[in-house]
N, C-alpha and C. Protein backbone atom coordinates (compact mmCIF):
# COMPACT_ATOMS: atom_id res chain seq x y z
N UNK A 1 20.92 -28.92 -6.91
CA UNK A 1 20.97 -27.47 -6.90
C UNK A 1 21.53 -26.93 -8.22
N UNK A 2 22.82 -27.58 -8.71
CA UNK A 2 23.40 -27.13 -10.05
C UNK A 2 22.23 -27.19 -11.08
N UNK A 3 21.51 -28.54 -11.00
CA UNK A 3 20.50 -28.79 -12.28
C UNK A 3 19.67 -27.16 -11.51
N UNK A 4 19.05 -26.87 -10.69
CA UNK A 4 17.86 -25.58 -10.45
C UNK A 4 18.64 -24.65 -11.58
N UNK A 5 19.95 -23.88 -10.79
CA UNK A 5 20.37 -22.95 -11.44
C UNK A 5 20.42 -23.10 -13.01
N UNK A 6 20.83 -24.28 -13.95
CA UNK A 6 20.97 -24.13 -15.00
C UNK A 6 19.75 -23.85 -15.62
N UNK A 7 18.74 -24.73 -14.82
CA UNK A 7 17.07 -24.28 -15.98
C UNK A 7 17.06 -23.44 -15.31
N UNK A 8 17.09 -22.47 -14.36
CA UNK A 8 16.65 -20.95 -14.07
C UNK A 8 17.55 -20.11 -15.10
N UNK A 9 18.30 -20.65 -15.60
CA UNK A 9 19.31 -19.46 -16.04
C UNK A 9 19.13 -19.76 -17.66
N UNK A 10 18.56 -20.90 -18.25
CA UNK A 10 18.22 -21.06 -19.21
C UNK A 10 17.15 -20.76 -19.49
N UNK A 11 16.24 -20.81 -19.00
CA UNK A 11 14.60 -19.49 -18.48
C UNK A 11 14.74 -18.11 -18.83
N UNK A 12 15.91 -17.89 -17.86
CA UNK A 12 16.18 -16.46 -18.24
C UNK A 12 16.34 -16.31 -20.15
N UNK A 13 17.67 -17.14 -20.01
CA UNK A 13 18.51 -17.04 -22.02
C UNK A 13 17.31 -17.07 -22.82
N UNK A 14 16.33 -18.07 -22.52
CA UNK A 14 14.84 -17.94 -23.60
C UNK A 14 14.25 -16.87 -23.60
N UNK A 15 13.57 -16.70 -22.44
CA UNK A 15 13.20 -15.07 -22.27
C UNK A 15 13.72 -13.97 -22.76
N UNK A 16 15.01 -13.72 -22.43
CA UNK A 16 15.78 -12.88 -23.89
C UNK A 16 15.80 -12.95 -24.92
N UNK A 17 15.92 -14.23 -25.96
CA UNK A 17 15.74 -14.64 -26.80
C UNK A 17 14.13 -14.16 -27.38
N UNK A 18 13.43 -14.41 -27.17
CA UNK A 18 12.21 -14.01 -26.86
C UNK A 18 11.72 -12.75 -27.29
N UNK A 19 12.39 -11.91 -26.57
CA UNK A 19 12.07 -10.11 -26.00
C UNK A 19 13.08 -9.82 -27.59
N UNK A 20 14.32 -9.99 -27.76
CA UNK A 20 15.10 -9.61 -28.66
C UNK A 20 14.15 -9.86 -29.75
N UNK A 21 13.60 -10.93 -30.06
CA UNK A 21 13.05 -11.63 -31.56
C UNK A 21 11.70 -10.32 -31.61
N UNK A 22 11.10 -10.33 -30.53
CA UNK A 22 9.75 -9.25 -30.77
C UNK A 22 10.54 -7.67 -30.92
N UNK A 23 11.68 -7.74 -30.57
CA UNK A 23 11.85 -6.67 -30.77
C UNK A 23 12.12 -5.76 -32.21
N UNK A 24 12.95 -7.21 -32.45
CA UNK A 24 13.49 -7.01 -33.99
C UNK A 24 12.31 -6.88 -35.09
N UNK A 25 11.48 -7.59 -34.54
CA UNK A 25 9.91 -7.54 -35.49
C UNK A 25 9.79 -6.44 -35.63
N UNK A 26 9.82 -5.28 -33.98
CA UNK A 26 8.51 -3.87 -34.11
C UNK A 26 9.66 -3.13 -34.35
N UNK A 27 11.20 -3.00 -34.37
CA UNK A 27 11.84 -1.67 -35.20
C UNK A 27 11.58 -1.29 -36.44
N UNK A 28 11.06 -1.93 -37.42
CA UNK A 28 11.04 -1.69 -38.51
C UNK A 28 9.68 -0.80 -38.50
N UNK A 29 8.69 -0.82 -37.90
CA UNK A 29 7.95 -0.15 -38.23
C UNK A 29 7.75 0.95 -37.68
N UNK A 30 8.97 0.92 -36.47
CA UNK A 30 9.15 2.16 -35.92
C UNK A 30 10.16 3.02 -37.17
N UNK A 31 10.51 2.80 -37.70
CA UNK A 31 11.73 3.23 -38.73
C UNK A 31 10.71 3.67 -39.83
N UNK A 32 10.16 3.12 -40.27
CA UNK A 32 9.00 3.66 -40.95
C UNK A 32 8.42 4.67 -40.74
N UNK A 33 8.07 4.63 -39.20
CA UNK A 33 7.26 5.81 -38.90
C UNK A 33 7.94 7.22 -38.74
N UNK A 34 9.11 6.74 -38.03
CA UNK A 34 9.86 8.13 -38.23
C UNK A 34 10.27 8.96 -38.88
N UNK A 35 10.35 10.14 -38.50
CA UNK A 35 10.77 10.98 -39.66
C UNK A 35 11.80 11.94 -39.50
N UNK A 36 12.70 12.23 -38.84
CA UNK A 36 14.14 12.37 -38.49
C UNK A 36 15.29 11.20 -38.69
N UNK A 37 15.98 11.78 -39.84
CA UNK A 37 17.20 10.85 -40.40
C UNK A 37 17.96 10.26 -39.26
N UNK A 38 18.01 11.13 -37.87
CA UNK A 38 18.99 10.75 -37.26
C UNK A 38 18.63 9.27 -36.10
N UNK A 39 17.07 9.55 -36.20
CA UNK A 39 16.32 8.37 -35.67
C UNK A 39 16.31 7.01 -36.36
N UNK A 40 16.15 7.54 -37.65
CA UNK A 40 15.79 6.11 -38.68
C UNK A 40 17.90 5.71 -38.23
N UNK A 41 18.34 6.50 -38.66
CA UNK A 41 20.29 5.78 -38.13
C UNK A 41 20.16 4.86 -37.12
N UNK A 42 19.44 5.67 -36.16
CA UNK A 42 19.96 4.69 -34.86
C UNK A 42 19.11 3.28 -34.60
N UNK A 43 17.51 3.17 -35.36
CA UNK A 43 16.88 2.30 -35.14
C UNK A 43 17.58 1.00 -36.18
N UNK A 44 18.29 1.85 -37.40
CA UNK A 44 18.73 0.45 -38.14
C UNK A 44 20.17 0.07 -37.82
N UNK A 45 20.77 1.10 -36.76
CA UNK A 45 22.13 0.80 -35.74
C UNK A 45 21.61 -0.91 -35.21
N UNK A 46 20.29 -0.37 -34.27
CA UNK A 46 19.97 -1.11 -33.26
C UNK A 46 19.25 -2.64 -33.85
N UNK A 47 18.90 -2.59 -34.93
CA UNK A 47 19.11 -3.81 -35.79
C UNK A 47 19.42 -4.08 -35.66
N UNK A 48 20.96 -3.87 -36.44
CA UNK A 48 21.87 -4.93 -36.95
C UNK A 48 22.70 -5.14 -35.34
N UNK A 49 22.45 -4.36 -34.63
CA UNK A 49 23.06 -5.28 -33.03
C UNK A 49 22.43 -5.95 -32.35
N UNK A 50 21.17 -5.96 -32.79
CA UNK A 50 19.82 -6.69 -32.08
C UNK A 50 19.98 -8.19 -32.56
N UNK A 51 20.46 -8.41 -34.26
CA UNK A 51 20.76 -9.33 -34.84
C UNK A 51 21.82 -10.05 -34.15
N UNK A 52 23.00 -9.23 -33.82
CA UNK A 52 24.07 -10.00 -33.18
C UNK A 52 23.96 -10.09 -31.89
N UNK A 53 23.00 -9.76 -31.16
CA UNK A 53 22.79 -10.05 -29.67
C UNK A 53 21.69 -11.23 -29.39
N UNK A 54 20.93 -11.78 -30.51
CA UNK A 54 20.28 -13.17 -30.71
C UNK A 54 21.38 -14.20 -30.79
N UNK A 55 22.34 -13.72 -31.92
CA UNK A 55 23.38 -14.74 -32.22
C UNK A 55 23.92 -14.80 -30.90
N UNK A 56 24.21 -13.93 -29.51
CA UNK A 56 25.29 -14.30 -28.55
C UNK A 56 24.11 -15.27 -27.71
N UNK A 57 22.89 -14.79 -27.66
CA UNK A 57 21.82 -15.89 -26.72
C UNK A 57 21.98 -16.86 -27.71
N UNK A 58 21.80 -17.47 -28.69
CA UNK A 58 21.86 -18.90 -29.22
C UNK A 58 23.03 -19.26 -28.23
N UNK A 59 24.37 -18.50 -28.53
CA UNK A 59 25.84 -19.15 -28.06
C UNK A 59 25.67 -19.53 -26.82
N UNK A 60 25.06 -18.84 -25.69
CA UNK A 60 24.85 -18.67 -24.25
C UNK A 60 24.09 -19.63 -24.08
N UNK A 61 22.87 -20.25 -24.71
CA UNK A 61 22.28 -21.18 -24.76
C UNK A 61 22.67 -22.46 -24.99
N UNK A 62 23.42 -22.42 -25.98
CA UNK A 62 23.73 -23.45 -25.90
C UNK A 62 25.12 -24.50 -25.20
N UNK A 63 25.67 -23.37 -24.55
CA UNK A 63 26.99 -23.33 -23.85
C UNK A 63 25.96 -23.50 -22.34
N UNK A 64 24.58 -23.23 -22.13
CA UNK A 64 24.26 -24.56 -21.15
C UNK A 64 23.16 -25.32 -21.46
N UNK A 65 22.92 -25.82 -23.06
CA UNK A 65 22.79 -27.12 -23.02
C UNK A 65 21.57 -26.69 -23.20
N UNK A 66 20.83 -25.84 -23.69
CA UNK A 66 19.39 -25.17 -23.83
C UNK A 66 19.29 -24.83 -25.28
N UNK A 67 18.25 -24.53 -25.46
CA UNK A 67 17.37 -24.07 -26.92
C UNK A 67 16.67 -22.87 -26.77
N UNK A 68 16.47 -21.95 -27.70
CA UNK A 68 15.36 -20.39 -27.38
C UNK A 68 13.98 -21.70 -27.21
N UNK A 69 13.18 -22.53 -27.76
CA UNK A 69 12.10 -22.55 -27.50
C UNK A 69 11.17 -22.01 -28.51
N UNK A 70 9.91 -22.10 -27.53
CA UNK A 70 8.45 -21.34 -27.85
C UNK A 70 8.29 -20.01 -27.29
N UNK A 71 9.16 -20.73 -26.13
CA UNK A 71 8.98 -19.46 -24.52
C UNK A 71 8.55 -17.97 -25.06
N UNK A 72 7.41 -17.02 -24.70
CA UNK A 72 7.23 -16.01 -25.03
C UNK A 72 7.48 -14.78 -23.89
N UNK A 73 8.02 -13.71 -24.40
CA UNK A 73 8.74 -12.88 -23.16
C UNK A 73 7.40 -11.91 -22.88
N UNK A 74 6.52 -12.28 -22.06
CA UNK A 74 5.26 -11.31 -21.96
C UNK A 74 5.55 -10.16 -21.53
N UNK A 75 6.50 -9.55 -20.56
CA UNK A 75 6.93 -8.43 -20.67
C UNK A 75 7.31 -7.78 -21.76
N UNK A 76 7.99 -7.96 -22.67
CA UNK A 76 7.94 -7.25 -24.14
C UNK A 76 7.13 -7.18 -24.84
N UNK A 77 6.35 -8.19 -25.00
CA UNK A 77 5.14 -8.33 -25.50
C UNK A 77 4.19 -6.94 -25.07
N UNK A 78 3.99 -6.92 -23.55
CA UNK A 78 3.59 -5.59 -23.15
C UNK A 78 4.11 -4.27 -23.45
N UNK A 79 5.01 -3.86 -23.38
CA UNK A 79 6.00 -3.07 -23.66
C UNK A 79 6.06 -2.18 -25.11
N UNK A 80 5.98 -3.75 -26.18
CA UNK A 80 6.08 -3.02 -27.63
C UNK A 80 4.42 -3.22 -28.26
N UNK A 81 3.43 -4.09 -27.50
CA UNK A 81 1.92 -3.19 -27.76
C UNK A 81 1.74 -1.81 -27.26
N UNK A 82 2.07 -1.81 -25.93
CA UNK A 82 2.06 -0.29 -25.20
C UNK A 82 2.47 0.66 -26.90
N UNK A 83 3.54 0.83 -26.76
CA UNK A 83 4.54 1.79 -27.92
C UNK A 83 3.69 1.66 -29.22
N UNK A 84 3.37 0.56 -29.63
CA UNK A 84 2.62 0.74 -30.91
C UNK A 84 1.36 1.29 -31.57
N UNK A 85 0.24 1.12 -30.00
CA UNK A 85 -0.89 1.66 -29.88
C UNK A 85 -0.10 3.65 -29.74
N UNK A 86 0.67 3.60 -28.94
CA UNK A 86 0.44 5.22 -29.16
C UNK A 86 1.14 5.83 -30.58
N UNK A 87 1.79 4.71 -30.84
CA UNK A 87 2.07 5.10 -32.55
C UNK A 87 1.05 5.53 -33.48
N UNK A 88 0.32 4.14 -33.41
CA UNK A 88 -1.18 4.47 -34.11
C UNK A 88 -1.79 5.89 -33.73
N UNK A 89 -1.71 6.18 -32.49
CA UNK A 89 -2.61 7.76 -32.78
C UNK A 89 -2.07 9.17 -32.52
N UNK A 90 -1.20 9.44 -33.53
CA UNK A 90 -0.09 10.08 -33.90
C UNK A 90 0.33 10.41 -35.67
N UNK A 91 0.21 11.26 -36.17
CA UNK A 91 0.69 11.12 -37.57
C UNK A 91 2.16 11.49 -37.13
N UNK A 92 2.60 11.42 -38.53
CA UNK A 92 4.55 11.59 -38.70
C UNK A 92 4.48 12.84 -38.37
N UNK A 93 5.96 13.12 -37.84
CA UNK A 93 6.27 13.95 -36.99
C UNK A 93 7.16 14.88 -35.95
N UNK A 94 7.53 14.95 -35.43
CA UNK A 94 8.63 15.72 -33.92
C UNK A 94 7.48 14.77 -32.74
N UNK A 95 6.33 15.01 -32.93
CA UNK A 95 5.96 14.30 -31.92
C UNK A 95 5.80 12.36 -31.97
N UNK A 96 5.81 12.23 -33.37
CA UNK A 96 5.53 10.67 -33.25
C UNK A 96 6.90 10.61 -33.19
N UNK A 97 7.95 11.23 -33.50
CA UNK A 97 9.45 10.59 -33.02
C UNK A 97 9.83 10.71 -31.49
N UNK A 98 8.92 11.31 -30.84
CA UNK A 98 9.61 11.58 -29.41
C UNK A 98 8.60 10.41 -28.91
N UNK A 99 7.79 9.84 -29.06
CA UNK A 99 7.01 9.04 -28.54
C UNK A 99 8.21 7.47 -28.99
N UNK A 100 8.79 7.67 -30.37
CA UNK A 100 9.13 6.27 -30.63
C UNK A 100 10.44 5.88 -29.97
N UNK A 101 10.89 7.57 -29.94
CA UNK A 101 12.36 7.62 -28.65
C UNK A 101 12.14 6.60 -27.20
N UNK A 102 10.98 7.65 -26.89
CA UNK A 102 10.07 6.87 -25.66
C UNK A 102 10.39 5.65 -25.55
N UNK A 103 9.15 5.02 -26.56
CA UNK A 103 9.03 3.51 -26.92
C UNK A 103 10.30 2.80 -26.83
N UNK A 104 11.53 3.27 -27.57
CA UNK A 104 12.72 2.51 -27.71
C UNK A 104 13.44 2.20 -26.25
N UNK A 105 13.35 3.88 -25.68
CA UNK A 105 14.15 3.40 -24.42
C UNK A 105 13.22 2.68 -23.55
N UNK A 106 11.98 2.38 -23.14
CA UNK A 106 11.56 1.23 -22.19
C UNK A 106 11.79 -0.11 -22.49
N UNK A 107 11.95 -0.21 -23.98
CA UNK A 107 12.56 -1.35 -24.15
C UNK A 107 13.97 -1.36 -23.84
N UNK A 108 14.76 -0.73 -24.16
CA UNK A 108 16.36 -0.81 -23.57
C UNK A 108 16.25 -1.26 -21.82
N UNK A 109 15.49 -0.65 -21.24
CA UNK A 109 15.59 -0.29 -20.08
C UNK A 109 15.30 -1.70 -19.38
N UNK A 110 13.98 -2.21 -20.25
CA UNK A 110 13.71 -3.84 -20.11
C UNK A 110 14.96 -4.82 -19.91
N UNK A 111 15.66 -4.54 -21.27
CA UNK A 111 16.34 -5.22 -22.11
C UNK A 111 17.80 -5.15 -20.68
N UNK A 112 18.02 -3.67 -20.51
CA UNK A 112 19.07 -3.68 -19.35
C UNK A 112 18.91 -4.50 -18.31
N UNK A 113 17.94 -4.29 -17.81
CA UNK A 113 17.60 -4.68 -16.14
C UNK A 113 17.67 -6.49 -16.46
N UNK A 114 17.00 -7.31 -17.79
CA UNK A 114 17.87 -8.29 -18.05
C UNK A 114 18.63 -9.03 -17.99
N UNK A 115 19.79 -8.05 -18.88
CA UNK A 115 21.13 -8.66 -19.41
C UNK A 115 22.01 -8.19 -17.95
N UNK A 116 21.75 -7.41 -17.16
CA UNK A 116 22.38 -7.24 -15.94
C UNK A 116 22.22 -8.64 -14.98
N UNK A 117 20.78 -8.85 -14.80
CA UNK A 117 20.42 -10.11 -13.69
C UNK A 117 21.41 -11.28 -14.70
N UNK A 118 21.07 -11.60 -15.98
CA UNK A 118 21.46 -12.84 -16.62
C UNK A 118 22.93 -12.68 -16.29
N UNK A 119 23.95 -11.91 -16.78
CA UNK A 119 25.27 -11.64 -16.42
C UNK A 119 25.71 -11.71 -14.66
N UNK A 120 25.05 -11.40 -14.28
CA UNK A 120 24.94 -11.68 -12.17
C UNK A 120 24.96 -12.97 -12.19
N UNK A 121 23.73 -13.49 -12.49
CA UNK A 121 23.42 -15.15 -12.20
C UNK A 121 24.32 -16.10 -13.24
N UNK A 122 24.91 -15.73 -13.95
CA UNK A 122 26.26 -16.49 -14.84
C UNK A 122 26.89 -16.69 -13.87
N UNK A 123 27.50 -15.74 -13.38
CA UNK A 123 28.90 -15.27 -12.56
C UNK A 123 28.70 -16.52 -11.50
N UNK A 124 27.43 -15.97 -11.20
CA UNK A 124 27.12 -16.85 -9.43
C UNK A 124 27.34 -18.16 -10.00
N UNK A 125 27.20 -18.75 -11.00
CA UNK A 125 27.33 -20.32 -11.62
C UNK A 125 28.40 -20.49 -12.02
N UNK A 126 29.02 -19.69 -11.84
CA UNK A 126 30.37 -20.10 -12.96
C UNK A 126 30.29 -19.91 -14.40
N UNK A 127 29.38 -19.77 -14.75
CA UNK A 127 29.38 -19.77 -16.84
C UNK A 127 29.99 -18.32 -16.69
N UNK A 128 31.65 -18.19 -17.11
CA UNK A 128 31.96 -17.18 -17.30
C UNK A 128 32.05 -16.90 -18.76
N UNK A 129 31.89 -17.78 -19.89
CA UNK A 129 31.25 -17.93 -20.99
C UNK A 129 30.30 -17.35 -21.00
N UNK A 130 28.89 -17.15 -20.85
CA UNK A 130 27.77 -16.65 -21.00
C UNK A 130 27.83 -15.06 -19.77
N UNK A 131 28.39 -15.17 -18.90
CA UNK A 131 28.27 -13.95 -18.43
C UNK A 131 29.60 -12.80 -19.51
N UNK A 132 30.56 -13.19 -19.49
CA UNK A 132 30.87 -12.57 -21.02
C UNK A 132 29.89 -12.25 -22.16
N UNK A 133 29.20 -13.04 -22.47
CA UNK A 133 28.28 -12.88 -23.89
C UNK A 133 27.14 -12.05 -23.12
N UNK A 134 26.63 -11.78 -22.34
CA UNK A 134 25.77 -11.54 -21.31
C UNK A 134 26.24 -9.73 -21.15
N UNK A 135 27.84 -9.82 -20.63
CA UNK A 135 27.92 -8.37 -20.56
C UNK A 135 28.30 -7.23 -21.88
N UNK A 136 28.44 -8.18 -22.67
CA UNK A 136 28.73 -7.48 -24.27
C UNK A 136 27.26 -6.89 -24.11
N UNK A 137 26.89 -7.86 -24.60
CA UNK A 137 25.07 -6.69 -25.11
C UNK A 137 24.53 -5.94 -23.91
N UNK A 138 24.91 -6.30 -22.50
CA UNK A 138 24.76 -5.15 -21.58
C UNK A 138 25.12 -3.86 -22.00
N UNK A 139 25.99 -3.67 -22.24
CA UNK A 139 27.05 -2.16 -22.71
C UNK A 139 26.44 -2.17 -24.01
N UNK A 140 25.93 -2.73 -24.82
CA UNK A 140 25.37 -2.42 -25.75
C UNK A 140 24.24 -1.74 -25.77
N UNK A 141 23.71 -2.36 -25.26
CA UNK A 141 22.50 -1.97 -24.70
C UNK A 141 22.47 -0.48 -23.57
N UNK A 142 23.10 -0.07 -22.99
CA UNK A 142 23.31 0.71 -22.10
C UNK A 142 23.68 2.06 -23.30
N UNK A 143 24.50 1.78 -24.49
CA UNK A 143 24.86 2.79 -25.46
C UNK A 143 23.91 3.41 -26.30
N UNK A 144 22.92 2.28 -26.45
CA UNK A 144 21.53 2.43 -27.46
C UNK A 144 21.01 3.57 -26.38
N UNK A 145 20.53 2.91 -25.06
CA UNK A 145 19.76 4.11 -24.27
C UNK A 145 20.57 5.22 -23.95
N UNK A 146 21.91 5.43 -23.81
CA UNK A 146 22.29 6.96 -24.20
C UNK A 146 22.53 7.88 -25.60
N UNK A 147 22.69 6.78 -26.56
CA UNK A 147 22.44 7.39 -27.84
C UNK A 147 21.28 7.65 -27.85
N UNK A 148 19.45 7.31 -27.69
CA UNK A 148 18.45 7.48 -27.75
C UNK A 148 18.26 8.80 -26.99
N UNK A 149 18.65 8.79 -25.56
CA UNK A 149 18.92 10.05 -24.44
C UNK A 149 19.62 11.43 -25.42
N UNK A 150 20.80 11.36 -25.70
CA UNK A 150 20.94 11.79 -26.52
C UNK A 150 20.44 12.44 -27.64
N UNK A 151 20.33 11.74 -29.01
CA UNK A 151 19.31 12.50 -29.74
C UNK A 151 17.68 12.75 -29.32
N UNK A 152 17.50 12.62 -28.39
CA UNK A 152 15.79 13.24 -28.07
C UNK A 152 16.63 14.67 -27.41
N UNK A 153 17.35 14.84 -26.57
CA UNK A 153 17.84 15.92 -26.01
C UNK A 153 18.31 16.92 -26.92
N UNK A 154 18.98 16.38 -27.64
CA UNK A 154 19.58 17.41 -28.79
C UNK A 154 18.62 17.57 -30.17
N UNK A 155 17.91 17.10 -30.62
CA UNK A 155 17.11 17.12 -31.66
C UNK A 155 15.76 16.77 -31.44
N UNK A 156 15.26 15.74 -31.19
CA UNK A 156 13.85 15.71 -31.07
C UNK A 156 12.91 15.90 -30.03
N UNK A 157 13.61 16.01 -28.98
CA UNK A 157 12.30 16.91 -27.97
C UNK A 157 12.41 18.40 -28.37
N UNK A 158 13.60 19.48 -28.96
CA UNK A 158 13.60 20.32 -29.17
C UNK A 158 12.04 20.94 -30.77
N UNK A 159 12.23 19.91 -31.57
CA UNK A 159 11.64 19.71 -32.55
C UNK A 159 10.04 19.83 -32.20
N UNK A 160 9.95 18.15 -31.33
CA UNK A 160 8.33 18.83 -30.81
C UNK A 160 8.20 19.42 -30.13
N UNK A 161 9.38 20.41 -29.43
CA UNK A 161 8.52 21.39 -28.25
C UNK A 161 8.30 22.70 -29.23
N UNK A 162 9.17 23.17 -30.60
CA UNK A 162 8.74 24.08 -31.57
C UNK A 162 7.45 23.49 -32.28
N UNK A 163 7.06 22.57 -32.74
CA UNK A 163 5.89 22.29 -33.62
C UNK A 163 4.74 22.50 -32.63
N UNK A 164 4.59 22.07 -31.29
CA UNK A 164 3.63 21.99 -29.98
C UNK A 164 3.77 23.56 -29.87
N UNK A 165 4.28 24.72 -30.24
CA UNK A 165 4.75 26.27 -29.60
C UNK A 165 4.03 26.71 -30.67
N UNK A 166 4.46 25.99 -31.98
CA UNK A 166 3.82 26.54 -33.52
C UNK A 166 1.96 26.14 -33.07
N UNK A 167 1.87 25.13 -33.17
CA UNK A 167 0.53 24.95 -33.00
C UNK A 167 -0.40 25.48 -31.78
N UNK A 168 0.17 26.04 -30.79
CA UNK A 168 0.01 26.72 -29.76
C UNK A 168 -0.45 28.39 -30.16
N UNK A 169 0.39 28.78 -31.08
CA UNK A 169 0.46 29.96 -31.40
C UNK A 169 -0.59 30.25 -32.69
N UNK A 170 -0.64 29.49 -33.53
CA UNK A 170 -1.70 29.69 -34.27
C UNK A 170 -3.32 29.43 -33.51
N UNK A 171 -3.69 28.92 -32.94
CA UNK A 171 -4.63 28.38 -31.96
C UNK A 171 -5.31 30.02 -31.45
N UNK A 172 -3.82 30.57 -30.42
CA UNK A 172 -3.84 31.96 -29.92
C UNK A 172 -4.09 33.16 -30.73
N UNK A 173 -3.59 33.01 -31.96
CA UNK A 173 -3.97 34.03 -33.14
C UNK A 173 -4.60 35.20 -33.32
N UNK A 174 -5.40 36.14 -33.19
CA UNK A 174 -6.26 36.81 -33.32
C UNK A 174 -7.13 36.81 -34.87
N UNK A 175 -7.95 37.17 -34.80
CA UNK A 175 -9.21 36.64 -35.93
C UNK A 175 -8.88 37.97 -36.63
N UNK A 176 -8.54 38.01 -37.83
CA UNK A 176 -8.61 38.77 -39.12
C UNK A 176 -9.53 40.08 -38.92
N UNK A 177 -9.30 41.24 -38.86
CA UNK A 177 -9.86 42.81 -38.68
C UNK A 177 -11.28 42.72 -39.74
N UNK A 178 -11.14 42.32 -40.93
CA UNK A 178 -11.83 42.15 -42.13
C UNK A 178 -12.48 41.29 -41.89
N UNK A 179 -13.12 40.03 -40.70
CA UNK A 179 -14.00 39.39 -40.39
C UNK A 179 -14.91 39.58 -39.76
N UNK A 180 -15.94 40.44 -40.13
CA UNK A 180 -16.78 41.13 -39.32
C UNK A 180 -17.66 40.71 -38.52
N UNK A 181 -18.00 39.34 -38.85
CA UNK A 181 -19.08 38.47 -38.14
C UNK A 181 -18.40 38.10 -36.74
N UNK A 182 -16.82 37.91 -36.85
CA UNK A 182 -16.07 37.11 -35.99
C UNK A 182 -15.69 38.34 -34.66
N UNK A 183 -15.86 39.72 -35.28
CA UNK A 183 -15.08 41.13 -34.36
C UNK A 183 -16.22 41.73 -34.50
N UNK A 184 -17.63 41.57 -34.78
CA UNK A 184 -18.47 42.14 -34.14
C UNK A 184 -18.89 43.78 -34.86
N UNK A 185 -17.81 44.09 -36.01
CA UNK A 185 -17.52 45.12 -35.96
C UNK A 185 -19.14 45.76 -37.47
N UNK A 186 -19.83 44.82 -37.35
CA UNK A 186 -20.17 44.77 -39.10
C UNK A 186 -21.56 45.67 -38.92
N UNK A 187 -22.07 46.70 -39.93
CA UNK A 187 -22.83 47.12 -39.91
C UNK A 187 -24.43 46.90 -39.34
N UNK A 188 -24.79 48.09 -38.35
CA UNK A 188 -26.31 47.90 -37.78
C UNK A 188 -26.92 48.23 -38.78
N UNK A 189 -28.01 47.68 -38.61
CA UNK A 189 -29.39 47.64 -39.28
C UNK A 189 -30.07 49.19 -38.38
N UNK A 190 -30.47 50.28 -39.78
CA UNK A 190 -30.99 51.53 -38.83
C UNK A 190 -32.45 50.85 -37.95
N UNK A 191 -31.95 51.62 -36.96
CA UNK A 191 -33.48 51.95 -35.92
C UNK A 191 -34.80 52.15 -36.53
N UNK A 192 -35.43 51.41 -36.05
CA UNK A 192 -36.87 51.55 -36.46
C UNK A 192 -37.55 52.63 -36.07
């Protein structure tokens, strides 16, 4: 039974390992794409903790006797194609940043529901080693998705709901008095 739990729980540590590594790949080009300073902050925040939350799965890993692997986390995999395809059809923006807000928190949200089970199933084993390393990047993770909550609330949903109001309003416009073809208004041809 001890040997089940440790490869289930080392299943899990790869799988994180995994999801973190794809993750760290697609921020950067979310950082790219954005265009609010306060977004590009938090995506290269979430870097450099993304970096140190690989380093605590190596530790966790190997504190039971495991390796990250090949193992690929197909849920992330899903997750950050989802986010990237709607990147692609989007220019820079209020709206491509509220989409990458989006994007970020389903990954947190992934990333939570996670580091919660992995930190549970430590406990239940005893690795109070790895459920420590386990609940660090929990709360880490839990801070990213209210900092993200956060600035979309205070800055960037406000942003695209004015650019979506702007483009709304020009749309509604009325057509120029001096366009006569458009108001109908333009000289008859006399009666025959």
């Amino acid at each position: 039974m001890a040997d089940d739990l440790t490869k289930m729980m080392t299943e899990q540590l790869r799988d994180a390992y995994s999801a973190e590594k794809q993750a760290l790949r697609a921020m950067p080009k979310m950082m790219k794409k954005a265009s609010a300073q306060a977004l590009k902050d938090a995506i290269q925040k979430h870097i450099d903790q993304t970096e140190g939350q690989i380093e605590r799965l190596d530790r966790a890993l190997e504190a039971v006797g495991g390796k990250p692997g090949r193992k690929v986390c197909e849920g992330m995999r899903g997750i950050i194609e989802e986010g990237q395809s709607e990147l692609e059809d989007h220019d820079k923006g209020p709206m491509l940043d509220a989409l990458i807000v989006a994007g970020m928190q389903r990954v947190e949200h992934y990333e939570i529901a996670a580091y919660g089970t992995m930190a549970a199933l430590a406990k239940a084993c005893g690795e109070q080693e790895v459920a420590r390393l386990m609940i660090e990047t929990l709360n880490e993770e839990k801070q990213t998705d209210q900092l993200l909550t956060d600035l979309a609330e205070r800055e960037i949903n406000p942003a695209m709901v004015q650019e979506l109001r702007g483009e709304a309003e020009q749309e509604e416009a009325p057509k120029p008095a001096n366009d006569r073809r458009a108001t109908g208004t333009g000289r008859r041809r006399p009666a025959a």
